[in-house]
Protein backbone atom coordinates (compact mmCIF):
# COMPACT_ATOMS: atom_id res chain seq x y z
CA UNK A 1 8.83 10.73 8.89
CA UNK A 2 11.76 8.30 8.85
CA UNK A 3 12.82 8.04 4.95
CA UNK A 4 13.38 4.35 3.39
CA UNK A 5 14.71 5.55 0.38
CA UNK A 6 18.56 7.67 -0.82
CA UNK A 7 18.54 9.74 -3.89
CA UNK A 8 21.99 10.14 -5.62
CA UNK A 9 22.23 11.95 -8.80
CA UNK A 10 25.26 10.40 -10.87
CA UNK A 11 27.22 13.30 -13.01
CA UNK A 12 29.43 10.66 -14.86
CA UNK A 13 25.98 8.67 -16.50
CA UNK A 14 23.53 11.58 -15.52
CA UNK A 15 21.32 9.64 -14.33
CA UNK A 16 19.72 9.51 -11.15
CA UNK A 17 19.70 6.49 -8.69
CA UNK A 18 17.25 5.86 -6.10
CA UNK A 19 17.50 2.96 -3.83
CA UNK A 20 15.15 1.63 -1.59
CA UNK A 21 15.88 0.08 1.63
CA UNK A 22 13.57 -2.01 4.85
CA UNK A 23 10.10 -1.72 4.52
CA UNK A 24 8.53 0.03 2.06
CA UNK A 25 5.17 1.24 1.40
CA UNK A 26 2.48 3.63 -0.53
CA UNK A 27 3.52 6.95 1.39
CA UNK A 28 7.47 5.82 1.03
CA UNK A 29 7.50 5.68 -2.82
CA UNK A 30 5.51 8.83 -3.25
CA UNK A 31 7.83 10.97 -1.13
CA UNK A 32 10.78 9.45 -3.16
CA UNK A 33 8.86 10.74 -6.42
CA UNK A 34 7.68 13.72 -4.96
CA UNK A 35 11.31 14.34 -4.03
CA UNK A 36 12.50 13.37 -7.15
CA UNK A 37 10.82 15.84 -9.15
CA UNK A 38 11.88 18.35 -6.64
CA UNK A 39 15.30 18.14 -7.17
CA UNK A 40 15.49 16.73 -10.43
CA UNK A 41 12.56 17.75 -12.35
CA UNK A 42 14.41 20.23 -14.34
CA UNK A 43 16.24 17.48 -16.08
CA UNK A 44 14.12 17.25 -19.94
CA UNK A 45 14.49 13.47 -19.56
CA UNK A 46 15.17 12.35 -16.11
CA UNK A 47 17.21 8.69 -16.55
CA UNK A 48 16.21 6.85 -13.21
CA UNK A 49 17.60 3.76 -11.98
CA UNK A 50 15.28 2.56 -9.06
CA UNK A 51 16.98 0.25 -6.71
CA UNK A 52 14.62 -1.93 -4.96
CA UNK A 53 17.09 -5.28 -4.11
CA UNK A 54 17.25 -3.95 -0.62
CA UNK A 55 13.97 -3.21 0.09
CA UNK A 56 10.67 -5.45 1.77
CA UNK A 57 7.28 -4.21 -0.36
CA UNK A 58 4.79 -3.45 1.74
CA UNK A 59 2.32 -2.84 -1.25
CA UNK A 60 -1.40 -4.06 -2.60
CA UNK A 61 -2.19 -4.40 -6.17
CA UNK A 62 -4.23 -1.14 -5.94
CA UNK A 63 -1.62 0.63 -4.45
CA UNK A 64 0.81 -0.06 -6.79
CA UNK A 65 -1.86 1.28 -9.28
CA UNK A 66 -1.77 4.66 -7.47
CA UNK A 67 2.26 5.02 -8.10
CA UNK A 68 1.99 3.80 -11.61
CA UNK A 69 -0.49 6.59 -12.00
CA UNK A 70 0.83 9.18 -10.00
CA UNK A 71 4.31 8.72 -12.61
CA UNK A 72 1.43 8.80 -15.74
CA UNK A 73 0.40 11.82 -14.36
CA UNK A 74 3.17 13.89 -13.69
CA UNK A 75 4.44 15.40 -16.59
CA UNK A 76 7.91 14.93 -15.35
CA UNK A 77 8.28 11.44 -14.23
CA UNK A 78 5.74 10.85 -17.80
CA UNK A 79 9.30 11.87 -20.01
CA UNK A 80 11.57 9.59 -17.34
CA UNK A 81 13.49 6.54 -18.38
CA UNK A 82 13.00 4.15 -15.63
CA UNK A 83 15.07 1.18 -15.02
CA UNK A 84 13.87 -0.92 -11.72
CA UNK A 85 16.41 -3.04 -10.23
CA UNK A 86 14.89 -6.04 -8.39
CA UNK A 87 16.00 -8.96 -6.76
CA UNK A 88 15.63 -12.38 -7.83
CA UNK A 89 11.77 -13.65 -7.54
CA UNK A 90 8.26 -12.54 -7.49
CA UNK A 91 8.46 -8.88 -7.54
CA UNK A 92 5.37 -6.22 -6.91
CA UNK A 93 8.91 -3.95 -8.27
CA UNK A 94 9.02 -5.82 -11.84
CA UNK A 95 4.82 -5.90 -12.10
CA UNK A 96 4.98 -1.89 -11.32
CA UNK A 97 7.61 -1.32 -14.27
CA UNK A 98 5.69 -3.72 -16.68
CA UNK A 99 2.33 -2.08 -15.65
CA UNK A 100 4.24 1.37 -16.58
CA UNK A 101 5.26 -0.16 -20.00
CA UNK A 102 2.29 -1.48 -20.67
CA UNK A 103 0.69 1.66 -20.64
CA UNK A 104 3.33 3.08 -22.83
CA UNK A 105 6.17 4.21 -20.74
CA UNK A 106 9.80 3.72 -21.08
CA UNK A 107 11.03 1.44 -18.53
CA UNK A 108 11.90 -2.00 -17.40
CA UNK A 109 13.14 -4.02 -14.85
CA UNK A 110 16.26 -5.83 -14.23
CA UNK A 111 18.37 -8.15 -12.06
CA UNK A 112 22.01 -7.37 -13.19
CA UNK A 113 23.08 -3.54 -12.40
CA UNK A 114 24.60 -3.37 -15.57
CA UNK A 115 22.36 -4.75 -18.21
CA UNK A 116 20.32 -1.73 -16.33
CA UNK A 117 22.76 0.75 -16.54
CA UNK A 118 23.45 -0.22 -20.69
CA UNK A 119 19.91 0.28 -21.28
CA UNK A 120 19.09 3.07 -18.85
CA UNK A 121 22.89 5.02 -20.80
CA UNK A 122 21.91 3.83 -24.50
């Protein structure tokens, strides 16, 4: 399976920074967070900056549902800090992350990479 996605953990912030690139879809997002918590699920509160300004969606409603659930679920990804960085627009990115927060979870989205970064650090 061709990946669309890079995972780069950042010693400096110590944070991790996923970024998302072409199409992307359902299966695409899980396998980043299923790789994710692979690698970096031993960290007690993962800091993740999601970079989606290079990426196409290629995601319904429901299916966005499914990832905001799968991260509610995992016990992991529940303790995470998200930030999503999204380009300017409509974004299925920025209704994901305010879905998330709704529901009680730490994260937001973002235009500007460092007004993400200052509250991703704080």
């Amino acid at each position: 399976m061709n990946s669309n996605f890079k995972l780069r953990y950042h010693v400096n912030g110590r944070y991790v920074r996923i970024t998302f690139f072409g199409l992307v879809g359902l299966e695409g997002r899980l396998q980043a967070l299923r790789q994710l918590v692979s690698r970096f699920g031993h960290l007690h509160t993962p800091r993740l900056l999601a970079d989606m300004r290079y990426a196409r969606n290629r995601m319904s409603p429901a299916e966005l549902r499914q990832v905001a659930e799968f991260i509610l679920r995992d016990p992991r990804l529940r303790r995470a800090r998200i930030a999503v960085l999204r380009a300017r627009g409509l974004s299925l990115s920025a209704m994901s992350a305010e879905r998330l927060a709704a529901r009680g979870h730490n994260s937001r989205h973002f235009l500007v990479e460092s007004q993400a970064l200052a509250w991703l650090l704080d």
